[in-house]
Protein backbone atom coordinates (compact mmCIF):
# COMPACT_ATOMS: atom_id res chain seq x y z
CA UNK A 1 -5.00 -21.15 6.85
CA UNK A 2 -3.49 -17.83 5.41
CA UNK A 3 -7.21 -15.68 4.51
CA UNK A 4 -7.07 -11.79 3.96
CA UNK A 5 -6.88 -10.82 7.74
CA UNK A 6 -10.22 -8.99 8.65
CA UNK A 7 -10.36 -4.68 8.20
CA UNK A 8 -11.80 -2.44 10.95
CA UNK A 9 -14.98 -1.74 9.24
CA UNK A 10 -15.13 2.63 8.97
CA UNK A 11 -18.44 3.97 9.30
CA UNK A 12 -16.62 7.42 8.53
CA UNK A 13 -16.09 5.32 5.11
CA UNK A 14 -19.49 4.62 5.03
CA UNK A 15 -20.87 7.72 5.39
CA UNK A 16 -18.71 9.22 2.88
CA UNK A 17 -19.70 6.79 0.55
CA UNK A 18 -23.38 7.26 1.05
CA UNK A 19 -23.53 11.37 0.72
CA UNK A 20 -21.83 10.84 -2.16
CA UNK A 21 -24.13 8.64 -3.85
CA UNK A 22 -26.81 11.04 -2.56
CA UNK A 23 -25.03 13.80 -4.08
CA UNK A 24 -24.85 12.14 -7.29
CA UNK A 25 -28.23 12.01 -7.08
CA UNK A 26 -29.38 15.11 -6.72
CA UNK A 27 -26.82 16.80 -9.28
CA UNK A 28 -27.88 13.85 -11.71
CA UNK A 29 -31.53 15.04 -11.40
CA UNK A 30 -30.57 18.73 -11.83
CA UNK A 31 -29.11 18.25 -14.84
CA UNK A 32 -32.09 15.79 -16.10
CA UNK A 33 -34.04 18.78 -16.25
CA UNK A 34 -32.40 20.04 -19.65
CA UNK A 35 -31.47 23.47 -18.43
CA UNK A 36 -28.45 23.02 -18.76
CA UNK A 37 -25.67 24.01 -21.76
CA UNK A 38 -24.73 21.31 -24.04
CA UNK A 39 -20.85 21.38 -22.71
CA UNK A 40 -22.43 20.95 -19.35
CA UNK A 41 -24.34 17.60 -20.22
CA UNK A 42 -20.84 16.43 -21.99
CA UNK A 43 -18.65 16.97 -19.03
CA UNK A 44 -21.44 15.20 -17.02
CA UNK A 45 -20.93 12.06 -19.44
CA UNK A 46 -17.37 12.11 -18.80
CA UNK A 47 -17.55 12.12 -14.97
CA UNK A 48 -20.40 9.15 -15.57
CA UNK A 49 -17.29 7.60 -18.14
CA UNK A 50 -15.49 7.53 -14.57
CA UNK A 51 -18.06 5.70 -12.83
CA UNK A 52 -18.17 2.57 -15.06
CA UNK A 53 -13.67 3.03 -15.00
CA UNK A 54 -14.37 2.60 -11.07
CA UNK A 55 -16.78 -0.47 -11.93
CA UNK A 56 -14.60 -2.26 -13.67
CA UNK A 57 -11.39 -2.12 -11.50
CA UNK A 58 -13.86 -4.02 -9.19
CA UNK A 59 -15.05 -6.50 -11.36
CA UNK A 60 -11.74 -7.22 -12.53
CA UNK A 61 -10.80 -8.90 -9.39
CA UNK A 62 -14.00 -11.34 -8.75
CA UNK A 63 -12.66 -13.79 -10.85
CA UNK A 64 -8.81 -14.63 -9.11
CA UNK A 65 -10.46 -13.28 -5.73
CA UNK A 66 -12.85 -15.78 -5.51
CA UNK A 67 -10.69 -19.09 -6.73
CA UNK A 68 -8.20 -17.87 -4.15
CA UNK A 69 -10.41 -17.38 -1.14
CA UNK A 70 -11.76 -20.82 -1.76
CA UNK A 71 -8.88 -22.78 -2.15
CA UNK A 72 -7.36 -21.47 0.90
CA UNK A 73 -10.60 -22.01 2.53
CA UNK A 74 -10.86 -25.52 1.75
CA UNK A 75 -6.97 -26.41 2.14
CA UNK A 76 -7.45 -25.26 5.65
CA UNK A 77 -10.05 -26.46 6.57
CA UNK A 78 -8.36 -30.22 7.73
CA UNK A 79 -6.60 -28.15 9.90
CA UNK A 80 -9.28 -26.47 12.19
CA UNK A 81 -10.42 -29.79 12.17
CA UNK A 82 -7.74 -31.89 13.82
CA UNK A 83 -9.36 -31.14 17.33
CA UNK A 84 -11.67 -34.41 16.38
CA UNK A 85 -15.83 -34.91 16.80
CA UNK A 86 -16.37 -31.53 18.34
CA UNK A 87 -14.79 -29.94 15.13
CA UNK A 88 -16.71 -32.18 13.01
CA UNK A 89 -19.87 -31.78 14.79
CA UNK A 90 -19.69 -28.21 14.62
CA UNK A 91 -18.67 -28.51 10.51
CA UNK A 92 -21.82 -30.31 10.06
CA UNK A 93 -23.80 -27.64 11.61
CA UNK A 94 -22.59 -25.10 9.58
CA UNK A 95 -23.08 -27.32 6.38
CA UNK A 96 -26.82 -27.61 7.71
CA UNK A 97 -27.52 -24.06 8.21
CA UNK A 98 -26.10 -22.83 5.23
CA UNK A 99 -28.24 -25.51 3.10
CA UNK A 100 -31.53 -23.74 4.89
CA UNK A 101 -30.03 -20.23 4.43
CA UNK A 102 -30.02 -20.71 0.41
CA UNK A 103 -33.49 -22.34 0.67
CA UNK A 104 -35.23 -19.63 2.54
CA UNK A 105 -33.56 -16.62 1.04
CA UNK A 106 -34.57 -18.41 -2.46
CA UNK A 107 -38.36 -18.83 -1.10
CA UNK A 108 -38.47 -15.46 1.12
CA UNK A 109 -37.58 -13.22 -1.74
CA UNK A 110 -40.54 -14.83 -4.23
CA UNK A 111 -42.21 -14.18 -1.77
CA UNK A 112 -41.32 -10.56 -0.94
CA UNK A 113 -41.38 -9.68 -4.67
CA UNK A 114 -44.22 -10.57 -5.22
CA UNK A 115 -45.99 -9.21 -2.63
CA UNK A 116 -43.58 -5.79 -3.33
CA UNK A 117 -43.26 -5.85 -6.82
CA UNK A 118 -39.89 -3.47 -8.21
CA UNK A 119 -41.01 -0.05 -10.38
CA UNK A 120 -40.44 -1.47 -13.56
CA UNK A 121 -40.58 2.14 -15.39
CA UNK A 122 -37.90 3.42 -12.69
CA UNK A 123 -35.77 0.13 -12.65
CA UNK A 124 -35.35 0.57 -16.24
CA UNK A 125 -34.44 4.32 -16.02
CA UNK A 126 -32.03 3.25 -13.26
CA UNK A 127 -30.20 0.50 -15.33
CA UNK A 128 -29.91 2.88 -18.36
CA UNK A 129 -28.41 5.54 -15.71
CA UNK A 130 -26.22 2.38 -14.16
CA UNK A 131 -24.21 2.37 -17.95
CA UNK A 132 -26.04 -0.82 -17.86
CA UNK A 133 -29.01 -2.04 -20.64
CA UNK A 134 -32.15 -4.51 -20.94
CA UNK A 135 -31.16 -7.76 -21.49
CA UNK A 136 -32.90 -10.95 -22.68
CA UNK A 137 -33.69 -13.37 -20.65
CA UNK A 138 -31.14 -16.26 -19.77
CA UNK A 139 -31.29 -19.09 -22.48
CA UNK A 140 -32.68 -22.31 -21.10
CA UNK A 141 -29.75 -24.54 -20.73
CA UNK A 142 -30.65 -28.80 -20.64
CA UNK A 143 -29.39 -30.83 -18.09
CA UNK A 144 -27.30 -32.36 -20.65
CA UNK A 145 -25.60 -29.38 -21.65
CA UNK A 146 -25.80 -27.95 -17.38
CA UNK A 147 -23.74 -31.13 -16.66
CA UNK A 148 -21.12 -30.65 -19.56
CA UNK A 149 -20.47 -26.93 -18.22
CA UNK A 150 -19.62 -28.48 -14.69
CA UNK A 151 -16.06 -29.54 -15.55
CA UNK A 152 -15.12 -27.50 -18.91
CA UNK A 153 -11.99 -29.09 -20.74
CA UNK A 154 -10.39 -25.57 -20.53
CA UNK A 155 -10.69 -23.92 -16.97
CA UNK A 156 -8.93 -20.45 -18.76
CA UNK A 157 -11.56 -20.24 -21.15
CA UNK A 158 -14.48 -20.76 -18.88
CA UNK A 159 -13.44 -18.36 -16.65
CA UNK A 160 -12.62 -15.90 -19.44
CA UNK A 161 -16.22 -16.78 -20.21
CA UNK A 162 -17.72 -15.97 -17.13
CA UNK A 163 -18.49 -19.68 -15.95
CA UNK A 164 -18.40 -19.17 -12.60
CA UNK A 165 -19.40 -22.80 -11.70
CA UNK A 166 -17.26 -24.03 -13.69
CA UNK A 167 -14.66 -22.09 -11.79
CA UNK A 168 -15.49 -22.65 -8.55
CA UNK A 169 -16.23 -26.18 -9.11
CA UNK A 170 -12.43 -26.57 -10.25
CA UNK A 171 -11.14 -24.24 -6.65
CA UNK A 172 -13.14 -26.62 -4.31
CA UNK A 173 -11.74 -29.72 -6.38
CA UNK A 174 -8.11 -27.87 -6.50
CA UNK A 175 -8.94 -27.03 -2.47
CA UNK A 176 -9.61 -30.93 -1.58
CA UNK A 177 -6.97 -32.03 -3.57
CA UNK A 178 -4.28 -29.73 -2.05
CA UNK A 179 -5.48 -31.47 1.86
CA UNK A 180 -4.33 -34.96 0.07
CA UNK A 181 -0.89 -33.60 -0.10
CA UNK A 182 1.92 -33.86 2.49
CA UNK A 183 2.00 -31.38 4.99
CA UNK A 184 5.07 -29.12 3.41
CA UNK A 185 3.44 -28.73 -0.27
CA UNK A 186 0.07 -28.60 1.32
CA UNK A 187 0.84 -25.72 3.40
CA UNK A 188 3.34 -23.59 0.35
CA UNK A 189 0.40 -23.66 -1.65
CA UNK A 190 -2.35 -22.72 0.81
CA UNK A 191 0.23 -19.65 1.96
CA UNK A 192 0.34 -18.70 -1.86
CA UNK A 193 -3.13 -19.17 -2.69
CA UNK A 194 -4.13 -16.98 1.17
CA UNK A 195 -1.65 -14.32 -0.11
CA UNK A 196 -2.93 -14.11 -3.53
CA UNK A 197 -6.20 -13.63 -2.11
CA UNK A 198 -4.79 -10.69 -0.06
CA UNK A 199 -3.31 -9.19 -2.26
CA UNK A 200 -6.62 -9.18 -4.64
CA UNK A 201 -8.32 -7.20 -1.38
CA UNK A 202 -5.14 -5.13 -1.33
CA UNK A 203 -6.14 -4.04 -5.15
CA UNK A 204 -10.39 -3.64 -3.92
CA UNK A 205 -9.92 -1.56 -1.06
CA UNK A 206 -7.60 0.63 -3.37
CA UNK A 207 -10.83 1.12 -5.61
CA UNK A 208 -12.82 1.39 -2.49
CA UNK A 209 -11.19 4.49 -1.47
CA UNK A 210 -11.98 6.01 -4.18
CA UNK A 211 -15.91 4.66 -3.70
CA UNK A 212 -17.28 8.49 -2.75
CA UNK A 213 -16.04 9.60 -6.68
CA UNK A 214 -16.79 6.21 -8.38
CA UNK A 215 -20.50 6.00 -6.61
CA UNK A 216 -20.91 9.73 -7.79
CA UNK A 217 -20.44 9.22 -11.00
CA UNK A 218 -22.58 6.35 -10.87
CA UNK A 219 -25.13 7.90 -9.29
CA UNK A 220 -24.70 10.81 -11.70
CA UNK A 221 -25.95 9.08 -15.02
CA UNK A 222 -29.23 6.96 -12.34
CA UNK A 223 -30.25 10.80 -11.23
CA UNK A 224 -29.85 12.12 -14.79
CA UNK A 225 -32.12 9.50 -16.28
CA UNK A 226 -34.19 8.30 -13.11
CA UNK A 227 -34.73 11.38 -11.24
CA UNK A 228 -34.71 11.53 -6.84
CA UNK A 229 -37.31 8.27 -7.48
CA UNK A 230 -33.91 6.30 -7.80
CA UNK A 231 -33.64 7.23 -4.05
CA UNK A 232 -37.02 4.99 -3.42
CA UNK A 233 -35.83 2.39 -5.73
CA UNK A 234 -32.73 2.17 -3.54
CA UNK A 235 -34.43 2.17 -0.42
CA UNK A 236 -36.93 -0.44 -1.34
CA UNK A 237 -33.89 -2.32 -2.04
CA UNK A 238 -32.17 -1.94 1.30
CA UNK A 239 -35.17 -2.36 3.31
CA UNK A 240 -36.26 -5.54 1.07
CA UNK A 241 -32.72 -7.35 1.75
CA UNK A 242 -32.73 -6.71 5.08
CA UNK A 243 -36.13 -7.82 5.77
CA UNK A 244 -34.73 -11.37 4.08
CA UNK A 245 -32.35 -11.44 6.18
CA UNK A 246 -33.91 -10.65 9.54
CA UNK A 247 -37.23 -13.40 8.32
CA UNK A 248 -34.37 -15.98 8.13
CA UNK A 249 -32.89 -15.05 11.35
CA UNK A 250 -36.14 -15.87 13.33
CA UNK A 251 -35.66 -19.76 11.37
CA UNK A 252 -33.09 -19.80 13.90
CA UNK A 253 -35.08 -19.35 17.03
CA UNK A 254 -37.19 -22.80 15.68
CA UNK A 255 -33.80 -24.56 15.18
CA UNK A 256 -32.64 -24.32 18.55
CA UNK A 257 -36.11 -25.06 19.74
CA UNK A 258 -35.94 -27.88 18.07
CA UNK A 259 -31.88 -28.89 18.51
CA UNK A 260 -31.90 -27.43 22.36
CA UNK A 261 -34.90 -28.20 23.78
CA UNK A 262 -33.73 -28.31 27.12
CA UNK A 263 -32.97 -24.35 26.69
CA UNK A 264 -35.93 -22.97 24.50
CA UNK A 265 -36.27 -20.24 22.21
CA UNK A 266 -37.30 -17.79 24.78
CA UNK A 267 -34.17 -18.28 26.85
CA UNK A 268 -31.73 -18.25 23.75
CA UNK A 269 -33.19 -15.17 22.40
CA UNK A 270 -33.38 -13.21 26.43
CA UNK A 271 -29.56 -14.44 26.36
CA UNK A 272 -28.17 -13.52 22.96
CA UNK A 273 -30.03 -9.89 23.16
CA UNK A 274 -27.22 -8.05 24.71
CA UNK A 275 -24.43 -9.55 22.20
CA UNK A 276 -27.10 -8.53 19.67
CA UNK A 277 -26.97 -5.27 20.43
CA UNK A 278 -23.25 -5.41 20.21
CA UNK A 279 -23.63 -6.82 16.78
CA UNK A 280 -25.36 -4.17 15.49
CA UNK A 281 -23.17 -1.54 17.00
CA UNK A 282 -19.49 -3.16 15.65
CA UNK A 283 -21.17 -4.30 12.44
CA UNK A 284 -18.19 -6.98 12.98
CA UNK A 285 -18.75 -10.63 14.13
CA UNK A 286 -14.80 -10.86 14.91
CA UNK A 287 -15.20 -7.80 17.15
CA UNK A 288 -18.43 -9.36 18.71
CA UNK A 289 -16.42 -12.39 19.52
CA UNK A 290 -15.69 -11.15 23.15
CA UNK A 291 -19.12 -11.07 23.96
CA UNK A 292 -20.22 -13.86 22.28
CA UNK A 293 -18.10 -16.18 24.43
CA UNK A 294 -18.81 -14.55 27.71
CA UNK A 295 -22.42 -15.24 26.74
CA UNK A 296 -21.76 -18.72 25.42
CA UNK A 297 -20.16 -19.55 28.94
CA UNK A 298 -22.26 -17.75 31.19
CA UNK A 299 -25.89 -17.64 29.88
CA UNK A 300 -26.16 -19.79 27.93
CA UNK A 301 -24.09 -22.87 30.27
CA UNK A 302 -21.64 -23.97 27.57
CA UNK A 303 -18.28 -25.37 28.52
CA UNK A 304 -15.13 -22.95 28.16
CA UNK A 305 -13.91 -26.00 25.63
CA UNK A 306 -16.86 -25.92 23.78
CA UNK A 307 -16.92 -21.96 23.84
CA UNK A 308 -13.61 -21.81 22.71
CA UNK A 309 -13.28 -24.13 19.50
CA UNK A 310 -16.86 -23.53 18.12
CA UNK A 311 -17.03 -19.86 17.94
CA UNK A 312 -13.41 -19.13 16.90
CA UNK A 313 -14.35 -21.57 14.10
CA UNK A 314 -17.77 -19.69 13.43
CA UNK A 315 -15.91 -16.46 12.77
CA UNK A 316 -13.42 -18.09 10.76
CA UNK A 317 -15.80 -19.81 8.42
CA UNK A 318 -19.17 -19.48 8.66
CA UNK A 319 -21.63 -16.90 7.94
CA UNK A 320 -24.98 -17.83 7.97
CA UNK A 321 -26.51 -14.80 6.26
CA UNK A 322 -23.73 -14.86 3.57
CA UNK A 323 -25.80 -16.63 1.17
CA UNK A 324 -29.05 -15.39 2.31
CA UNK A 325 -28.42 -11.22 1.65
CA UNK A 326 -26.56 -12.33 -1.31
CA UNK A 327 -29.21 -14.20 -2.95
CA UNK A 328 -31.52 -11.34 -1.93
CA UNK A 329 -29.51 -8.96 -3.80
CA UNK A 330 -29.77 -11.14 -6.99
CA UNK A 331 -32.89 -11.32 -7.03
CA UNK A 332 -33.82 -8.21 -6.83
CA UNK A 333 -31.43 -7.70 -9.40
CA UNK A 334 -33.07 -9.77 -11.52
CA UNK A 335 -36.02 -8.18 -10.69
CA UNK A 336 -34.85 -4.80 -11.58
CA UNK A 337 -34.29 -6.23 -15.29
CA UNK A 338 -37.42 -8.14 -15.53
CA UNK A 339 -35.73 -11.34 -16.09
CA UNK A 340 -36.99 -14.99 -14.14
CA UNK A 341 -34.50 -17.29 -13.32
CA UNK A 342 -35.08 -20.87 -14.41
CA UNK A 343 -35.00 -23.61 -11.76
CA UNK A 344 -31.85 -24.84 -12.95
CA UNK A 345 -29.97 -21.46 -12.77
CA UNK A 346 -31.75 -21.11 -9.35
CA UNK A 347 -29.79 -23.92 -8.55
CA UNK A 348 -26.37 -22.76 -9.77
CA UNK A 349 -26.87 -19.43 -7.87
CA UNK A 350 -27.61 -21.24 -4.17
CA UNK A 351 -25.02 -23.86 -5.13
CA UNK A 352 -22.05 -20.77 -5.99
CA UNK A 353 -23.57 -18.54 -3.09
CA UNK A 354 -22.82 -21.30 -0.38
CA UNK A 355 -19.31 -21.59 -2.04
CA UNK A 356 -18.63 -18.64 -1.89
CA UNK A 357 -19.90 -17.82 1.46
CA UNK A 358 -16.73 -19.38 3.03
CA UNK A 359 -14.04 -18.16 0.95
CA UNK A 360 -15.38 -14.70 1.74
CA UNK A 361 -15.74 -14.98 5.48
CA UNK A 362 -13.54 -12.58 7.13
CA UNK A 363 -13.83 -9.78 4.54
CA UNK A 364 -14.75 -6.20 5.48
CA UNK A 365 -18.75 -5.35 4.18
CA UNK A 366 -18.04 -3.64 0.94
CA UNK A 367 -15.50 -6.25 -0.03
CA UNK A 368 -17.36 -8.80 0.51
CA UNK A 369 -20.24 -7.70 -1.23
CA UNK A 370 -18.49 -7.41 -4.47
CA UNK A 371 -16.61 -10.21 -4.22
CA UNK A 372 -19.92 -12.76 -3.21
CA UNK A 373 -22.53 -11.31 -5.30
CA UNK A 374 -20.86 -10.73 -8.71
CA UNK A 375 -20.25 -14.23 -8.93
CA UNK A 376 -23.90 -15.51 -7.94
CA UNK A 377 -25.13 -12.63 -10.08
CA UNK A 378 -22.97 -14.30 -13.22
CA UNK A 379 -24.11 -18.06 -12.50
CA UNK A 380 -27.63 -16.46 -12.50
CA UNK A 381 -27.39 -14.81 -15.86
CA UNK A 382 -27.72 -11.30 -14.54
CA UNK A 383 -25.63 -8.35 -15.58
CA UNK A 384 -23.95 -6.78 -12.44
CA UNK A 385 -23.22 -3.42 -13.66
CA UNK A 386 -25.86 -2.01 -10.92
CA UNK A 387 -23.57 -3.51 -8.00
CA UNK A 388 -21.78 -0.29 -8.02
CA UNK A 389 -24.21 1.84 -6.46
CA UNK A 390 -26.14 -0.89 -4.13
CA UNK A 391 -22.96 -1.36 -2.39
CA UNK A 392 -23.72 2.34 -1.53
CA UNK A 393 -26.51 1.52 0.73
CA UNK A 394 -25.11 -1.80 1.85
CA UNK A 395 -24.79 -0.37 5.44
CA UNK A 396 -28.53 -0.53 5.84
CA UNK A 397 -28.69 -4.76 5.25
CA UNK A 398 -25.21 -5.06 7.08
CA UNK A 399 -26.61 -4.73 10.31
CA UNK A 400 -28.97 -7.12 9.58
CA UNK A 401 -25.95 -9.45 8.52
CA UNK A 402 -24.30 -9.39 11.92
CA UNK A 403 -27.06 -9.85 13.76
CA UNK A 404 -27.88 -13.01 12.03
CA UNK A 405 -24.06 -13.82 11.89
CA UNK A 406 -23.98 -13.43 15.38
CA UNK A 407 -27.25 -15.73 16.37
CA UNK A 408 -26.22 -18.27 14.21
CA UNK A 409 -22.98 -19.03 16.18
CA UNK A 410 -24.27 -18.94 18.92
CA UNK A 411 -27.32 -21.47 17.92
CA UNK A 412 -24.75 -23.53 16.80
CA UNK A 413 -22.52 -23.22 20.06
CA UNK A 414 -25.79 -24.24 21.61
CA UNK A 415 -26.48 -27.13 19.73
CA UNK A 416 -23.67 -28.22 19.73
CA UNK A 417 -23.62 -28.28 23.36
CA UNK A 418 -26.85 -30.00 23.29
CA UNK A 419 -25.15 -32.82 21.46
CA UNK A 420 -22.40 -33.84 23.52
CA UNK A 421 -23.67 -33.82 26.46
CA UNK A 422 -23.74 -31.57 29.21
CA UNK A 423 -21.87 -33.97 31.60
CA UNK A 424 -19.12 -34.89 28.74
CA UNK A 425 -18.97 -30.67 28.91
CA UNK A 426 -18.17 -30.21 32.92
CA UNK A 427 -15.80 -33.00 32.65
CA UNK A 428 -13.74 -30.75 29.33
CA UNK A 429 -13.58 -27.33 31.80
């Protein structure tokens, strides 16, 4: 499978990014204080004119980014496969811990917002900052009408529409077909499809280098109306995400109770602690894949077969906290506008964020943000103008992302493990 080939993540990058939107900030709420000249606050409103410019060259690649990743995903897919039960075993997994990702991150942050409710005086002086503006809330759509929108008799027009079901219902049934072909059209179109998809992250990390002036800008027009409280708003948000995240990560201590009882909890998590801690310092599963093996092998007693297909396969297309920090995000999106999502739009969102959670495995953290949560945010109704500057503080949750990323794998290695049989394993080394 041909998938945009990972970036070294640059905390330099980072960094840059995140003065700058704190620098935004700051100059925004200077010149909030009207003591300014008039030609002052007009060149301010063209520098914000630049922020929503930078916005846009983002958005405009969700759309092909995100059919591309996910037909090459899925047209692949048979071929990491071919290795038989263990594959399949280990597919299944995946499948299953994704499903309770989306469920927990859907009842975690009701939870969490409720308990932590969003400023809604400063959330709206934030949006109106963002370029963005109140919205109503999401029509109720029937089932009737939900189950028409699945398969639209135009795919253009629903994607020119922003139906982001509808399109990536049509890239997983495109993806499926393109495994029924033989093996020389098969493989010409998942080639095309992988380098369209690379070259969409060629044209986003061309934007993101110029994230320090875009999330200025951006952050310009949220000081100017919001004040320095946007700085609580966004840390509320970081800190909310990542405590999603991490609450979801524990589920996976009970899993391999419960899958691995002949290991435990306690022993998993006293094993996994040092490639943890590696996690958190790479920020990069791939990079963590070293470690993750050595521990696979020799703490936690799994086979060098075993070892080697299941976490090779984890990197390539799993990510357990994918849909759970995405859905987060939403929601708190949602939150910041006052809108409730209906139970059938709930629905839509976990469905697309599980989707997309594979076609966007692989991608560096900024990336990947914009190109999983804008479409979740669309199936959900929400407007995703904000994006812009919460990918600013992303770095905060994307610990938290690894780490999960990282004890997923290797609950699955475990389990997997657990499944075959630990004689069946000696006899594969």
């Amino acid at each position: 499978m041909t998938v945009p080939k990972p970036a070294r993540k640059s905390s330099t990058a980072h960094w840059w990014v995140l003065g700058a939107l704190f620098a935004g900030l700051a100059v925004g709420a200077w010149l909030g204080r009207g003591t300014v000249s008039p030609a002052t606050l007009d060149f301010a409103r063209v520098v914000e004119g630049i922020g929503s410019l930078w916005l846009n060259g983002l958005r405009m690649t969700v759309g092909p980014l995100v059919f591309a990743l996910l037909v090459a995903a899925v047209a692949g897919v048979p071929n990491a496969a071919l290795t038989g039960r263990l594959a399949l075993r280990t597919l299944a997994w995946f499948a299953v811990l994704l499903l309770v990702a989306g469920v927990l991150a859907v009842l975690l942050s009701r939870v969490l917002l409720a308990s932590w409710p969003v400023d809604a005086a400063l959330a709206r002086a934030f949006i109106t900052g963002a370029g963005g503006e109140a919205v109503a809330p999401v029509a109720a759509t029937g089932w009737a009408e939900w189950l028409q929108s699945l398969l639209p008799s135009n795919i253009i027009a629903a994607a020119a529409a922003n139906q982001i079901l509808a399109l990536v219902i049509f890239a997983l049934l495109f993806g499926f077909a393109t495994t029924r072909l033989a093996a020389r059209p098969r493989t010409v179109l998942t080639e095309f499809f992988g380098a369209m998809a690379e070259a969409m992250v060629v044209i986003v990390h061309w934007m993101l280098l110029a994230a320090p002036i875009g999330v200025f800008a951006l952050a310009l027009g949220v000081g100017r109306q919001a004040g320095l409280g946007a700085a609580g708003l966004l840390a509320h948000y970081a800190f909310f995400v990542a405590l999603v995240i991490a609450s979801a990560t524990l589920a996976i201590y009970g899993v391999v109770a419960f899958g691995a009882r002949s290991l435990g909890a306690r022993k998993f998590a006293v094993a996994i602690a040092p490639v943890q801690v590696v996690a958190a310092s790479t920020q990069s599963s791939l990079a963590t894949l070293p470690a993750m093996i050595e521990c696979a092998r020799d703490r936690l007693g799994v086979s060098r077969r075993e070892a080697g297909l299941v976490l090779p396969l984890a990197v390539a297309v799993f990510r357990y906290t994918s849909p759970l920090g995405n859905l987060a995000v939403c929601f708190f999106v949602a939150a910041m506008y006052g809108l409730q999502p209906s139970l059938l739009h709930v629905a839509t969102g976990v469905f697309v964020a599980l989707a997309v959670s594979v076609g966007s495995v692989g991608l560096p953290g900024q990336v990947s943000f914009i190109a999983s949560v804008a479409p979740i945010c669309i199936a959900l109704g929400l407007p995703v103008e904000v994006l812009g500057i919460l990918v600013a503080v992303e770095i905060v949750p994307d610990i938290f992302r690894t780490i999960g990323n990282v004890t997923a794998d290797l609950a699955v290695t475990t389990l997997v493990h657990e499944g075959t049989g630990k004689d069946a394993a000696r006899a594969d080394e």
